[in-house]
Protein backbone atom coordinates (compact mmCIF):
# COMPACT_ATOMS: atom_id res chain seq x y z
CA UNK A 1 24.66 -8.24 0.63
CA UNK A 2 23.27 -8.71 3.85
CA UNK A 3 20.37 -5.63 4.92
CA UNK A 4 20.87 -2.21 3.50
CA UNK A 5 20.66 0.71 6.08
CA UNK A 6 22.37 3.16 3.79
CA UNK A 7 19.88 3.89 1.36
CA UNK A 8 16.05 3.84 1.63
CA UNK A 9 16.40 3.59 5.09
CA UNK A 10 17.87 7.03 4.97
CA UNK A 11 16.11 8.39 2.51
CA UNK A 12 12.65 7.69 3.99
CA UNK A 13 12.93 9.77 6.91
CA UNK A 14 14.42 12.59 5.21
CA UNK A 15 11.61 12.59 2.71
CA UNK A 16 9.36 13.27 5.94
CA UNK A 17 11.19 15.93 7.52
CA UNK A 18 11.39 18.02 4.33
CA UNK A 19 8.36 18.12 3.57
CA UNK A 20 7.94 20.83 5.62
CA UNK A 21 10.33 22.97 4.99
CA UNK A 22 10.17 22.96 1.63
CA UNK A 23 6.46 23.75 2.18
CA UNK A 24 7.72 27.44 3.64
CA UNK A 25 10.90 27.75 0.82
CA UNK A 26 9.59 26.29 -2.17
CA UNK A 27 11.02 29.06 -4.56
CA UNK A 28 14.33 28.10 -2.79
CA UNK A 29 13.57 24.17 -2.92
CA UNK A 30 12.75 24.75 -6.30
CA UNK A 31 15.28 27.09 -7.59
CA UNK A 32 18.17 23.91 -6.02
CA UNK A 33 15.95 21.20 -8.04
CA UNK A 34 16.82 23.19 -11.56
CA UNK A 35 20.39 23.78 -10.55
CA UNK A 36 20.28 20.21 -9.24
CA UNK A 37 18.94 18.91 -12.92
CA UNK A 38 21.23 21.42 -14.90
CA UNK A 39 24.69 20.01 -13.30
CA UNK A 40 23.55 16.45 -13.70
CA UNK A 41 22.55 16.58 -16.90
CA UNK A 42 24.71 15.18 -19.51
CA UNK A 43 27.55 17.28 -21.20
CA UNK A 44 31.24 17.05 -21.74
CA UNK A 45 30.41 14.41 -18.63
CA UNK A 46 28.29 11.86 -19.01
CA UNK A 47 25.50 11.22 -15.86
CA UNK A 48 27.07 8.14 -14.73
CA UNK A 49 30.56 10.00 -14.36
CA UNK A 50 28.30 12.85 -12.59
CA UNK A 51 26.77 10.86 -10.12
CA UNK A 52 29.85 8.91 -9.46
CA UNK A 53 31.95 12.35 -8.57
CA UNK A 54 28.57 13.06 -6.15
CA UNK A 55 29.03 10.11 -4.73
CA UNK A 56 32.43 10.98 -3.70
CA UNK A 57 31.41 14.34 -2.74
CA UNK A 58 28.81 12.82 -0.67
CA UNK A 59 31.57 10.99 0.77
CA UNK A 60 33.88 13.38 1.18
CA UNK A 61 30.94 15.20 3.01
CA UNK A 62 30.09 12.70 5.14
CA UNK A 63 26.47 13.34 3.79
CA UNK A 64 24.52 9.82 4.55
CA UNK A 65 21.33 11.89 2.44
CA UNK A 66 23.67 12.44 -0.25
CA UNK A 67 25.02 9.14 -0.58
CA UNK A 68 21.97 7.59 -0.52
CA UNK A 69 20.48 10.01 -3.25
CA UNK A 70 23.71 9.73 -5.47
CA UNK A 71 24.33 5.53 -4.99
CA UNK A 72 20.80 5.39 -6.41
CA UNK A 73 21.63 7.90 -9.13
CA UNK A 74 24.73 5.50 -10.10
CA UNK A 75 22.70 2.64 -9.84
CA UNK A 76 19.93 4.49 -11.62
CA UNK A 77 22.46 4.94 -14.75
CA UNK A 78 24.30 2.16 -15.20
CA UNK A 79 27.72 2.09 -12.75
CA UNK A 80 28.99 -0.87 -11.63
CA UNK A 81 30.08 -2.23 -8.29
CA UNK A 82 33.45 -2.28 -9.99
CA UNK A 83 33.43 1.86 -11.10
CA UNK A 84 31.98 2.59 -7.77
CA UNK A 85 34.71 0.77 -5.67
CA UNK A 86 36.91 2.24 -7.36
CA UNK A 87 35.49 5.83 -6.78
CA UNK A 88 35.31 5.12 -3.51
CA UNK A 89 38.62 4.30 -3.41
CA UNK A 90 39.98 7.16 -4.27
CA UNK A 91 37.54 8.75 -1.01
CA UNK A 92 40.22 6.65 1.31
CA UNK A 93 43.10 8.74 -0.29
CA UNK A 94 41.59 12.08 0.11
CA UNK A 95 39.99 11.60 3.18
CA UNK A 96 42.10 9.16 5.07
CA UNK A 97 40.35 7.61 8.00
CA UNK A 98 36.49 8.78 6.82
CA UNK A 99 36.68 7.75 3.80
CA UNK A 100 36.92 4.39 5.05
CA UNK A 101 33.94 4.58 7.41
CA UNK A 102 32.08 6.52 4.86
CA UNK A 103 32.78 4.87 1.51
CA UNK A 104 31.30 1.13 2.84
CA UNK A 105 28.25 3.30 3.60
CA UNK A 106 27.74 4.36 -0.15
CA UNK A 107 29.12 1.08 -1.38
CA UNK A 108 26.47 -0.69 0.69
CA UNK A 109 23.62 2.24 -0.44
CA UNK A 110 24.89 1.32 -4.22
CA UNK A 111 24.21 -2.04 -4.01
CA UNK A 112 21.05 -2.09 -1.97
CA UNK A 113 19.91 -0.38 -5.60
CA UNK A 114 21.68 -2.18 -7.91
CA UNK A 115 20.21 -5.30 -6.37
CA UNK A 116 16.65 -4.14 -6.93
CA UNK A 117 17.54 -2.99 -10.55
CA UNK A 118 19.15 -6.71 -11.54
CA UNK A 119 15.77 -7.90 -9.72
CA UNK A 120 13.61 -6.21 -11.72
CA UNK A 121 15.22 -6.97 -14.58
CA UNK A 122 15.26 -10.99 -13.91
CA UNK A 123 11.52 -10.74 -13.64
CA UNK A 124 11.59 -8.90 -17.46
CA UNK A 125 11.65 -11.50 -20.25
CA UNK A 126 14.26 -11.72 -22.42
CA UNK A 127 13.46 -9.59 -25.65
C-alpha cells in the first residue's frame, strides 16, 4: 500500500480536539466508553464480526473517525483484507455511490494497521 491517510492520520487530530471536550463532559464521555465496551464485547457475536459491522456503519456514516477507530479494531482482532473487502462490499450495495468513495477509505485505514501488526510480528521470533 502506498501512504495511509485514513487512519492515524485521522485519528491524531481528533485525539487533540477531544481532549477538551471531554474535559467539560466526562460523565457523558465516560458513560459512551462503557456502552462503547459493552456492545463490543463478545457475545452471540464475536469482536471481529462486531468491528467489521462498525466498520460498515462507519461507512455507511461517512464517519472518517469511525473508520479509522473500527479498521484498527478489525485489524486489532484478527480480520482479513479478504473479510473486510468483502464487508465493504456490501457498503457499495447499500449505499450506492458513497460507499464506493467511502469503503477505499476504510479499506486503506485497515491495512495501514494490518501492515504494522504483520510488522511487528516479523520482528517476533518464531516460538
Amino acid at each position: 500500500m502506498g501512504e495511509h491517510m485514513h487512519g492515524q492520520e485521522v485519528l491524531r487530530p481528533l485525539g487533540k480536539e477531544g481532549r477538551e471536550l471531554r474535559l467539560m463532559v466526562p460523565d457523558v464521555y465516560g458513560a459512551f466508553s462503557q456502552l462503547s465496551q459493552a456492545a463490543m464485547a463478545p457475545g452471540a457475536l464475536d469482536a471481529k464480526t462486531k468491528e467489521l459491522l462498525a466498520l460498515v456503519m462507519g461507512v455507511t456514516l461517512r464517519c472518517d473517525g469511525c473508520i479509522a477507530t473500527h479498521a484498527r479494531g478489525a485489524a486489532s482482532v484478527g480480520a482479513t483484507r479478504e473479510e473486510v473487502a468483502e464487508a465493504l462490499a456490501v457498503t457499495f450495495l447499500m449505499n450506492g455511490g458513497p460507499g464506493t468513495v467511502y469503503g477505499p477509505r476504510a479499506y486503506d485505514a485497515f491495512c495501514e494497521y494490518i501492515e504494522a501488526i504483520e510488522a511487528k510480528g516479523a520482528d517476533q521470533p518464531p516460538t
